[in-house]
Protein backbone atom coordinates (compact mmCIF):
# COMPACT_ATOMS: atom_id res chain seq x y z
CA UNK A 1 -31.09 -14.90 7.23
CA UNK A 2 -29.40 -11.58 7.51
CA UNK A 3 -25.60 -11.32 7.17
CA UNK A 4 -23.66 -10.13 9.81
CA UNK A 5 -20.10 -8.55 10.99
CA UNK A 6 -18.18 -10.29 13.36
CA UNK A 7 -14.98 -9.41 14.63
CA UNK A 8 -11.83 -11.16 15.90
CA UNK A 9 -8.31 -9.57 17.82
CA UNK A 10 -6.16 -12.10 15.11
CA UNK A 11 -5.49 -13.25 11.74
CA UNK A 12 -4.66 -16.42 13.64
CA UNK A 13 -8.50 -16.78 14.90
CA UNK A 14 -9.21 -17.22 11.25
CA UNK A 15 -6.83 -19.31 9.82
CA UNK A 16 -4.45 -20.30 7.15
CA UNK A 17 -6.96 -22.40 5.23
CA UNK A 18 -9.93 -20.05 5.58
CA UNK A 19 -7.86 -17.01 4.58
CA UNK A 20 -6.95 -19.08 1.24
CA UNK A 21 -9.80 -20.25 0.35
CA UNK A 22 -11.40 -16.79 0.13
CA UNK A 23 -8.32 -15.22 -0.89
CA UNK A 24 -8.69 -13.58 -4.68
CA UNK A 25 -5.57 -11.74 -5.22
CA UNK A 26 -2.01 -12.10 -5.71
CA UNK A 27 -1.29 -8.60 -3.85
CA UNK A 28 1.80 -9.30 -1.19
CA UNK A 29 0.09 -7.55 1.47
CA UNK A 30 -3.02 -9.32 1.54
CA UNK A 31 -1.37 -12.66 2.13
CA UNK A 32 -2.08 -14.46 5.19
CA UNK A 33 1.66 -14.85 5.53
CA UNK A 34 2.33 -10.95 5.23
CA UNK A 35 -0.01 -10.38 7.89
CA UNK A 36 0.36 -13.03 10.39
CA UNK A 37 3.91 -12.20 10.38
CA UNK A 38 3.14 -8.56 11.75
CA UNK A 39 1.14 -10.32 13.96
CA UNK A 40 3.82 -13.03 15.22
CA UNK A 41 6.56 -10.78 15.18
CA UNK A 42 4.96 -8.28 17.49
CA UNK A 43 4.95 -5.31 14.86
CA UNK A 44 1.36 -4.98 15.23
CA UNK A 45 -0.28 -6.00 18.72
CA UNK A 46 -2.96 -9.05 19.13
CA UNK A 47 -4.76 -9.13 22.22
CA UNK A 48 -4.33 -13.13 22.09
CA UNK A 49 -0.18 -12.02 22.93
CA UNK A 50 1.72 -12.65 25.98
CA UNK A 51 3.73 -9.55 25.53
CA UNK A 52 2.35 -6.09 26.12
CA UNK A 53 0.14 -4.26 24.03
CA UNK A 54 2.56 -1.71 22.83
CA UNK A 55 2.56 -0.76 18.87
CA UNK A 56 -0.73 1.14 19.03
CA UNK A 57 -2.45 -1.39 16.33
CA UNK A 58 -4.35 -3.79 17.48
CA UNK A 59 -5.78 -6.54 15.00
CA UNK A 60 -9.68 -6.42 14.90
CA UNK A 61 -10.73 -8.15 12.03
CA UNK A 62 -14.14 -7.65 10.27
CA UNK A 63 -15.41 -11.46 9.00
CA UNK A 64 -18.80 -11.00 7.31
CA UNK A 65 -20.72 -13.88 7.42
CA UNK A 66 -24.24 -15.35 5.72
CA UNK A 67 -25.83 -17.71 4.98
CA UNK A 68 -24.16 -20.68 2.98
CA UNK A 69 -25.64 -21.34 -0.26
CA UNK A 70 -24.55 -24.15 -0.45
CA UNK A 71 -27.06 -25.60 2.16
CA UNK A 72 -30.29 -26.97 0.89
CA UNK A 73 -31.99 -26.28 4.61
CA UNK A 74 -32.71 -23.13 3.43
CA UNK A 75 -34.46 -21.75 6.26
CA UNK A 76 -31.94 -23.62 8.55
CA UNK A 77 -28.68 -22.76 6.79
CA UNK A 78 -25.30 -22.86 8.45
CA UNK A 79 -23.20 -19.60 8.35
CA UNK A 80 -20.30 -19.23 5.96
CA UNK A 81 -17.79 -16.18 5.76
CA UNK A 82 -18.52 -14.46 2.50
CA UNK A 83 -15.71 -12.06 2.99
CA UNK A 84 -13.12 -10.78 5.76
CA UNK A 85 -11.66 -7.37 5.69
CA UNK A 86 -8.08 -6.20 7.30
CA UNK A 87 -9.34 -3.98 10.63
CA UNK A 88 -7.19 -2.72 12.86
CA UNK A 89 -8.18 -0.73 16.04
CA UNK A 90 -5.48 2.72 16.37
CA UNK A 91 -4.36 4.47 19.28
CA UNK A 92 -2.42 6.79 17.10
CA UNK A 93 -2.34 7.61 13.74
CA UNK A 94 1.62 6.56 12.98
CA UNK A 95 2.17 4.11 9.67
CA UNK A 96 -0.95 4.95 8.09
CA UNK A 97 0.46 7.69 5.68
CA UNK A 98 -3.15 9.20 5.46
CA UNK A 99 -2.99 12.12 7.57
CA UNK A 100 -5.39 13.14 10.43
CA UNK A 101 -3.20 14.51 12.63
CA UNK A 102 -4.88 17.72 12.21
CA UNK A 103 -8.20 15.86 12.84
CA UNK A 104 -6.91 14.66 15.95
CA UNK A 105 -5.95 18.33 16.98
CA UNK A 106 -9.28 19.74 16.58
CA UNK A 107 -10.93 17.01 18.61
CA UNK A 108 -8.54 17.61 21.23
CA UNK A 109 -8.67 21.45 21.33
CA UNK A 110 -12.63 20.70 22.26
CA UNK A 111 -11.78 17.93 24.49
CA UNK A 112 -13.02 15.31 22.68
CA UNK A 113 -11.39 12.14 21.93
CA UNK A 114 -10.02 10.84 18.72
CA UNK A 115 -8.74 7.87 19.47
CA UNK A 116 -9.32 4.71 19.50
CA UNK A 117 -9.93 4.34 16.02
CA UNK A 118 -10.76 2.02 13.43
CA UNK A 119 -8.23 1.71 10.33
CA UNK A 120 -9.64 -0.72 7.74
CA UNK A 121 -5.84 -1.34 5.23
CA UNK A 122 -2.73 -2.82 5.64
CA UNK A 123 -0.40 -2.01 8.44
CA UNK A 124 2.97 0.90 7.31
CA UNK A 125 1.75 0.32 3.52
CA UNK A 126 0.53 2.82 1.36
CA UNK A 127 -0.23 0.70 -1.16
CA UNK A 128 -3.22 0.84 -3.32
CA UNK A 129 -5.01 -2.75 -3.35
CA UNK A 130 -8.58 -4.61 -2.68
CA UNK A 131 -9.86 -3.96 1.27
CA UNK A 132 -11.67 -7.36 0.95
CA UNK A 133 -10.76 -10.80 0.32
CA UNK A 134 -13.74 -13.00 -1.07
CA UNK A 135 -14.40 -15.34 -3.97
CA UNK A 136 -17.71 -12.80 -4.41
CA UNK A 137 -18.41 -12.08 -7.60
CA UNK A 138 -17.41 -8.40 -8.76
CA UNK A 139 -21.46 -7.26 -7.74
CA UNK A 140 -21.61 -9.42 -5.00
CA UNK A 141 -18.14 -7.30 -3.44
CA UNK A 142 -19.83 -4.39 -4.36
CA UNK A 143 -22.54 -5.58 -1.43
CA UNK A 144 -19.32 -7.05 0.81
CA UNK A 145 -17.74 -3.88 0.86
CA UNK A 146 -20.54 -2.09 1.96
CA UNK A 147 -21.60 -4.72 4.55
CA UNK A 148 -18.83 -4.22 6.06
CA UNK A 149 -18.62 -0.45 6.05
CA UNK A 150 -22.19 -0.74 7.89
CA UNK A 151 -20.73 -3.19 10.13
CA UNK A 152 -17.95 -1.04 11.10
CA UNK A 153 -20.20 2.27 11.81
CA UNK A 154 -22.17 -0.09 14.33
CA UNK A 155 -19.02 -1.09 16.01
CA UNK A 156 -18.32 2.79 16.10
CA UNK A 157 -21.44 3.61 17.61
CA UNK A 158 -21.72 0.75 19.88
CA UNK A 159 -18.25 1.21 21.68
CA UNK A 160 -17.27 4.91 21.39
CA UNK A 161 -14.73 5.06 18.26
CA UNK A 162 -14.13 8.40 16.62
CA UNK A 163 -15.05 6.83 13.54
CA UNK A 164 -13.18 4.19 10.71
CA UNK A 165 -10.91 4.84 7.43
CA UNK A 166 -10.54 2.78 4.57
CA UNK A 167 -7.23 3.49 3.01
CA UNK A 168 -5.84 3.20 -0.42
CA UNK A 169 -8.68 0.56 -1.31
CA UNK A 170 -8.29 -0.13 -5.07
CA UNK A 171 -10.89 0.88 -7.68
CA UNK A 172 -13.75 -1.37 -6.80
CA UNK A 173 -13.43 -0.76 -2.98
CA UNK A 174 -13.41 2.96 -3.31
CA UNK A 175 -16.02 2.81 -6.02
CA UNK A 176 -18.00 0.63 -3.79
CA UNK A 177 -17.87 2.42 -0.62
CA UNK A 178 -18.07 6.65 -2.54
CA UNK A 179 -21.38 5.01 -4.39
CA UNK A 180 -24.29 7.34 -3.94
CA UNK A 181 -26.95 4.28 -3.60
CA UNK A 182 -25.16 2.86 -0.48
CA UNK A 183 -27.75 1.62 0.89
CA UNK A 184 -30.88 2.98 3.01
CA UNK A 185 -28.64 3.42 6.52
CA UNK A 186 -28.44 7.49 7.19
CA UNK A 187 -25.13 6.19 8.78
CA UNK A 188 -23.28 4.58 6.21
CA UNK A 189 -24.41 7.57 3.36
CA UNK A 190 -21.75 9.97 5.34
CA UNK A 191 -18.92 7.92 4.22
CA UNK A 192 -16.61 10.61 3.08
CA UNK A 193 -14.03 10.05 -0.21
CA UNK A 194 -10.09 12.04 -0.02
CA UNK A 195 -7.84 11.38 -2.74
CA UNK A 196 -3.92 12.02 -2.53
CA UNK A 197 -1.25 11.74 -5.04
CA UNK A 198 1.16 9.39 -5.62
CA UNK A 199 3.93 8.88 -8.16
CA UNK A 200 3.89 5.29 -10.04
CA UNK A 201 6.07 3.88 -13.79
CA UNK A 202 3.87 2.34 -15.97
CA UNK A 203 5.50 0.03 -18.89
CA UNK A 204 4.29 1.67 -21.84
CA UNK A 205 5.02 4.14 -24.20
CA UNK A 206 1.83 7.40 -23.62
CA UNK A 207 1.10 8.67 -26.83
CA UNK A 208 -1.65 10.96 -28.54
CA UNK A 209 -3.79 7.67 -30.05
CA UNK A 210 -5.82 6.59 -27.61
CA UNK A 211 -6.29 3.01 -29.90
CA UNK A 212 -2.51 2.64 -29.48
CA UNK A 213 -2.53 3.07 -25.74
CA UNK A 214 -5.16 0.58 -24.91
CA UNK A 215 -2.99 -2.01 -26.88
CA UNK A 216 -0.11 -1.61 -23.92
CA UNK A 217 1.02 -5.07 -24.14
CA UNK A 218 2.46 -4.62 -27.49
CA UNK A 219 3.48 -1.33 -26.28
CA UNK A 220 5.89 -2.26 -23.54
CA UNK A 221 9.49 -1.29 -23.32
CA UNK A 222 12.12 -3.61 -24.54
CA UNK A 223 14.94 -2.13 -22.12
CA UNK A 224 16.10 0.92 -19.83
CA UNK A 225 17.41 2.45 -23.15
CA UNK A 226 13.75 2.22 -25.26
CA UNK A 227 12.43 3.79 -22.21
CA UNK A 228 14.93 6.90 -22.40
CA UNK A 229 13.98 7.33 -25.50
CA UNK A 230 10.29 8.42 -24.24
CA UNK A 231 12.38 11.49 -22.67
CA UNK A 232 13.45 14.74 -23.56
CA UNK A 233 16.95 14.96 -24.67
CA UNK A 234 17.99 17.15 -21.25
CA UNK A 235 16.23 14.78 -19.12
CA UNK A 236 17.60 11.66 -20.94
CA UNK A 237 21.29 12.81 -20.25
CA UNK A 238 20.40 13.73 -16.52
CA UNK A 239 19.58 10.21 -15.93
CA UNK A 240 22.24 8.31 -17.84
CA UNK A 241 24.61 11.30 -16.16
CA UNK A 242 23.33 9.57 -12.63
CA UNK A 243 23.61 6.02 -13.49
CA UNK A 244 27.47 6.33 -15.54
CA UNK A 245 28.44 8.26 -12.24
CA UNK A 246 27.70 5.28 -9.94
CA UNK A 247 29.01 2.32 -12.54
CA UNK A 248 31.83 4.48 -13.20
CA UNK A 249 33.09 5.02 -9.40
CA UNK A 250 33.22 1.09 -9.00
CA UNK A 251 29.11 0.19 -7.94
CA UNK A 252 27.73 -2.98 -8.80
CA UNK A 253 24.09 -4.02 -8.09
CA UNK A 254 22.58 -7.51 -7.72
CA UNK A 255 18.96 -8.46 -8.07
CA UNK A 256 18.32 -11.27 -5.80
CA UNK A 257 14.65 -13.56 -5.89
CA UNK A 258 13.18 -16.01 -4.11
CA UNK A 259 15.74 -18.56 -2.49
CA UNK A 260 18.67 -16.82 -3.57
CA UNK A 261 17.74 -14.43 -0.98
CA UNK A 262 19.81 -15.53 1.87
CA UNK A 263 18.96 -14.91 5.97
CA UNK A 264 22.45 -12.52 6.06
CA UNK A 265 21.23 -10.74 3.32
CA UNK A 266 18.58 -9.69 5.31
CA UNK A 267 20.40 -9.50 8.38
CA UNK A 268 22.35 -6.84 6.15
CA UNK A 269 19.31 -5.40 4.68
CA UNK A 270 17.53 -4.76 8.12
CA UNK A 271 21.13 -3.11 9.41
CA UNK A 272 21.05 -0.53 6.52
CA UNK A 273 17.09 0.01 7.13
CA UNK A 274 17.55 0.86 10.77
CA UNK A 275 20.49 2.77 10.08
CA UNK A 276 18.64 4.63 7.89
CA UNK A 277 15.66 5.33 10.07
CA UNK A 278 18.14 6.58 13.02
CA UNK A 279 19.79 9.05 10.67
CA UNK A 280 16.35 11.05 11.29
CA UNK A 281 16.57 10.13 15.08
CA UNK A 282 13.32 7.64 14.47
CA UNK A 283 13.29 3.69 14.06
CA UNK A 284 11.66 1.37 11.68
CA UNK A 285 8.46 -0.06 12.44
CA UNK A 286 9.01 -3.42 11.37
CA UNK A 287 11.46 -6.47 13.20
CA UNK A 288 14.02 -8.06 11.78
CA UNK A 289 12.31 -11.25 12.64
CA UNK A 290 9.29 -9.88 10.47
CA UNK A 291 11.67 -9.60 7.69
CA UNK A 292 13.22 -12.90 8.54
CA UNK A 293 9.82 -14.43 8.62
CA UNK A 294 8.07 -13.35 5.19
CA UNK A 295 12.04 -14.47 3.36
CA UNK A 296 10.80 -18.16 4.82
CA UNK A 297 7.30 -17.84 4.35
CA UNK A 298 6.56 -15.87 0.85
CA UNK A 299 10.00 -15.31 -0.95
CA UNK A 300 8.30 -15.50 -4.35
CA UNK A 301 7.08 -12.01 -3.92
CA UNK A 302 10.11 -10.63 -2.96
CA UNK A 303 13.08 -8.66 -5.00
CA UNK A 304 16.07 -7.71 -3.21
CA UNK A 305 17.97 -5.03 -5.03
CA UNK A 306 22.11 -4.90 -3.19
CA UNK A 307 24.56 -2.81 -4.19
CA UNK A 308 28.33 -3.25 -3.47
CA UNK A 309 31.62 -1.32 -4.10
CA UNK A 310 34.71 -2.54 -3.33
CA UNK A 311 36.04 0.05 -1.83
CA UNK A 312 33.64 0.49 0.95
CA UNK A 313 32.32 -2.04 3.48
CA UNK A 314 35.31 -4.31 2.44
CA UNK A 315 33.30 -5.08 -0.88
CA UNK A 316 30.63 -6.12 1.17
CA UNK A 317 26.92 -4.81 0.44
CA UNK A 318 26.64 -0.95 1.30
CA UNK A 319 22.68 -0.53 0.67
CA UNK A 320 19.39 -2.48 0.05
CA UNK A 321 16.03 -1.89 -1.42
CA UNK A 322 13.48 -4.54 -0.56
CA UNK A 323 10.27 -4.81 -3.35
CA UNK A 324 7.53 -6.96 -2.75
CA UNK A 325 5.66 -7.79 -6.51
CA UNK A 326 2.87 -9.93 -7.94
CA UNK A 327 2.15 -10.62 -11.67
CA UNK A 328 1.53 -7.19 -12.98
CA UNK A 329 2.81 -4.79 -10.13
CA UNK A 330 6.29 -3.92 -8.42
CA UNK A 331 5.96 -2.49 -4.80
CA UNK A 332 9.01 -0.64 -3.67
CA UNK A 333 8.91 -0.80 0.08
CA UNK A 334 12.07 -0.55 2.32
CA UNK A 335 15.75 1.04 1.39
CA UNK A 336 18.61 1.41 3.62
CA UNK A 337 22.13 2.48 2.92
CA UNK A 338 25.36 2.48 5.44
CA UNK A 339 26.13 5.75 4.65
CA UNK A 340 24.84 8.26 1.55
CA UNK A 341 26.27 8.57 -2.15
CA UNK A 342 25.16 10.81 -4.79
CA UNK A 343 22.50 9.17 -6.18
CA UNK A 344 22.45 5.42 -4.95
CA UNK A 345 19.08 5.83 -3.70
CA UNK A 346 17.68 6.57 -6.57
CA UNK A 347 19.56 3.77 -8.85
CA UNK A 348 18.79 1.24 -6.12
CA UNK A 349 15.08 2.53 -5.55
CA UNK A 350 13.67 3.53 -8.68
CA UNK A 351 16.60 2.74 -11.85
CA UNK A 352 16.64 -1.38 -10.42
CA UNK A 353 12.82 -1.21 -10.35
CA UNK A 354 11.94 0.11 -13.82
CA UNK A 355 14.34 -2.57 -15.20
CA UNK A 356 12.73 -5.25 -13.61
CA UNK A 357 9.51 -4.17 -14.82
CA UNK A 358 10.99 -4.49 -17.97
CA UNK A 359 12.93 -7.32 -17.66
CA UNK A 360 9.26 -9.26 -16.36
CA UNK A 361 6.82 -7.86 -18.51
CA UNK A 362 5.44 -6.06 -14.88
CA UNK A 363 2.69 -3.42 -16.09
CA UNK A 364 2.97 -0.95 -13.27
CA UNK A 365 5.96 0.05 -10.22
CA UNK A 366 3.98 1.67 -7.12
CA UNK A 367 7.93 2.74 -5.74
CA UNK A 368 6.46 4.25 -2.34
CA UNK A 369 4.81 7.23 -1.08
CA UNK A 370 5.66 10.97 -1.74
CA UNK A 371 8.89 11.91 -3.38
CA UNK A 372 8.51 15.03 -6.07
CA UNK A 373 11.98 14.02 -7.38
CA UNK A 374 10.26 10.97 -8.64
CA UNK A 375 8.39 12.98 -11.78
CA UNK A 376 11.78 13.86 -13.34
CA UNK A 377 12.49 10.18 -13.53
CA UNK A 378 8.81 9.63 -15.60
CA UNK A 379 6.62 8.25 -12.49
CA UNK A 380 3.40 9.70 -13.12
CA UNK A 381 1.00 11.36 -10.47
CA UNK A 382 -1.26 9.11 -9.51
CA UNK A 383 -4.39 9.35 -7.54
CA UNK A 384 -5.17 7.64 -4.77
CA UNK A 385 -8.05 7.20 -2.57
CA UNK A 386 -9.51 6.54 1.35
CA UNK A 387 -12.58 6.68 2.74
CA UNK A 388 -13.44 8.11 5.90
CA UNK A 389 -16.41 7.39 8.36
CA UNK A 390 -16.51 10.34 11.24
CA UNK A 391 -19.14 9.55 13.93
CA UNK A 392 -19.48 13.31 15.39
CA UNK A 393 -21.93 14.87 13.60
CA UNK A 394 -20.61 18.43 13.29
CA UNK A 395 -17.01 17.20 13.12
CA UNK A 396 -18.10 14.93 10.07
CA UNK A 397 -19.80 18.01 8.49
CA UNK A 398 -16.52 19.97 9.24
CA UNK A 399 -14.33 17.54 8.06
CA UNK A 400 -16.54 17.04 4.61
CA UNK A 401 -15.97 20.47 4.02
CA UNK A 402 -12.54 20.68 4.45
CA UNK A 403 -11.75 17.17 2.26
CA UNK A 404 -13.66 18.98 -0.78
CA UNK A 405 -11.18 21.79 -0.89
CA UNK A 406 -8.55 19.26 -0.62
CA UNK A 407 -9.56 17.18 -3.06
CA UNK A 408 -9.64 20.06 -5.69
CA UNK A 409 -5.77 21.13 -4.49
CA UNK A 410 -4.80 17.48 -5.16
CA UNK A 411 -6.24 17.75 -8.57
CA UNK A 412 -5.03 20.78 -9.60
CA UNK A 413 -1.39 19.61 -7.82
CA UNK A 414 -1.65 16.38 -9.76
CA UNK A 415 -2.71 18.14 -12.78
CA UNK A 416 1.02 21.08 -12.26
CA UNK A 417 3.10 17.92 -11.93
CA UNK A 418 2.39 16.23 -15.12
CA UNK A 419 3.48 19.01 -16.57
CA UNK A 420 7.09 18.37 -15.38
CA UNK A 421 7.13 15.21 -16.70
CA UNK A 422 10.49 14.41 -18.51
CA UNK A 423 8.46 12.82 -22.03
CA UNK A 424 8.75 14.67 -24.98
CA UNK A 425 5.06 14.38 -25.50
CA UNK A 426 4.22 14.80 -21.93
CA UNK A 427 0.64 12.71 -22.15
CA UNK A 428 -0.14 11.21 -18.76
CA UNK A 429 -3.10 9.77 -17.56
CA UNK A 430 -3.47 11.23 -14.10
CA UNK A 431 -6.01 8.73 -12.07
């Protein structure tokens, strides 16, 4: 019996249960309550909703199914879901932080449509992690992954899509899907890899012995100050020169976990996000209620970094960073502030961070996308990779081209900004 792709509009038709049986991972964003709160909060649309369709994502998730092994019938055996992947038909190409916009353009200038669509990651998270969720072993995802890349070109070709796009899948997903032996199918061999660059901490010391660095765990940081030390004496005073400046003008800053994360801290959070987001004339793509949701329903993954002065806001909190984080990773996701001082954001976004990572024994901070002002403050460039799927033939030849001479700026970009890293070795492992 052959395995199959099957779809459904939500992460509802599925199921708590299912979703945790199959679910291998400790990532944030690939927890059923993550997602089902996009879902019930109306950030992300679900065709199953009595509200209308509005946010341009549309759930549209891929379950593949075979054969249960389980079941000694074998040529009668029952159908089991091996794997299910996060799918999400677009109408746009807003919160995916992979851009195509230019993509878009050129299909439009010959009158062709782009949209809809199909985005295979998270929803408004550029966040590397695994594209599947299985209890597969590590070959049999290899097969999962691909499955269900052949499954989506079908569902491309079958109803008119421009095509689908993994995004920031984590080293087995990419590896899987960029494989040249992906199978027989013409189709699926025109998968197309792009990489971009990032800027993540990692909690360990680089040096020049490569022995030394693959012992990291002994090679941690002990504190903020042991990780100075890594710097250049310039560099070091520039960022105790930003930190003594804040502490110093009355700041304080709270780091807030699980249930001592209250519902008015969020209430206060989500003010100083959208606040934040109107400053630039846009607004937030997440609800409050989202926010409210995920504090009730996952609050173990969550780190809420406040800071107060007591001179503004009557004392009361004056900006937020929200992380999500597992065993070995901080995510920094969402920051607001009421109103801007010289360097808050970075204390609250990036300072806060790195000391929780050291404070937890956390391996590696992922603080967000973009941000050059990040490498001063030792996040290293960091690639990361998508996969793309375009169903026009001379389009996907075009857009092959093109993604090659990208992907040699992006090295040769990641490759000038390691070089501006504030170490006094400067050794960086740039991947």
């Amino acid at each position: 019996m052959k395995n199959t792709v099957r779809f459904v509009n939500s992460i509802h038709h599925i199921g708590a249960e299912t979703w945790q049986k199959l679910l291998n991972s400790d990532n944030p964003f690939l927890r059923f309550e993550f997602l089902a709160a996009l879902e019930d909060c109306q950030c992300i649309d679900s065709p199953s909703q009595t509200m209308p369709l509005n946010s341009g994502w549309i759930a549209h998730y891929a379950l593949l199914e075979g054969p249960s092994i389980d079941d000694k019938d074998i040529d009668n055996r029952a159908l089991q879901i091996l794997a299910i992947a996060p799918v999400f038909q677009k109408r746009h190409s807003y919160g995916e932080y992979v851009f195509d916009w230019g993509w878009a353009e050129a299909y439009e200038r010959h009158g062709l449509p782009y949209y809809p669509k199909l985005v295979w990651a998270i929803p408004f998270t550029p966040s590397t992690g695994p594209r599947i969720i299985s209890q597969g072993s590590p070959k049999q995802l290899v097969h999962y992954y691909q499955a269900i890349a052949q499954g989506l070109t079908e569902y491309c070709q079958d109803h008119h899509f421009s095509g689908w796009h993994c995004l920031f899948p984590d080293t087995l997903g990419h590896q899987s899907l960029a494989s040249p032996s992906l199978g027989e199918q013409a189709a699926i061999q025109k998968v197309m890899p792009r990489t971009s660059c990032q800027f993540h901490w990692f909690n360990h010391k680089a040096t020049n012995n490569e022995a030394i660095d693959n012992e990291r765990e002994s090679n941690r940081f002990k504190n903020f100050s042991h990780y100075l030390e890594k710097f250049t004496s310039r560099k070091r005073k520039n960022i105790k020169k930003e930190r003594s400046r804040l502490l110093e003008s009355g700041f304080v800053f709270h780091k807030k976990v699980a249930d001592q994360i209250t519902s008015d801290d969020i209430k206060n959070f989500y003010h100083c996000y959208q606040l934040t987001y109107a400053k630039r004339n846009m607004r937030g793509y997440l609800s409050l209620s989202f926010f409210q949701q995920i504090l009730q329903t996952m609050p173990d993954q969550l780190l809420l970094v406040q800071a107060q002065h007591p001179a503004e806001n009557g004392g009361e909190t004056v900006a937020n960073a929200l992380y999500f984080k597992d065993e070995n990773n901080l995510y920094g996701r969402y920051w607001g502030c009421l109103e801007e001082f010289d360097s808050l954001h970075f204390e609250c976004c990036y300072y806060q961070g790195i000391e929780y990572c050291i404070e937890h024994d956390i391996n590696h901070f992922d603080p967000g996308t973009q941000g050059e002002h990040k490498i001063s403050r030792g996040f290293e460039p960091t690639i990361c990779h998508s996969q793309h799927w375009i169903a026009h033939p001379q389009f996907s030849e075009a857009i092959k081209d093109f993604l090659k001479e990208e992907q040699l700026d992006i090295k040769e970009y990641a490759e000038q900004a390691a070089q501006h890293l504030p170490f006094n070795n400067n050794v960086t492992n740039i991947g």
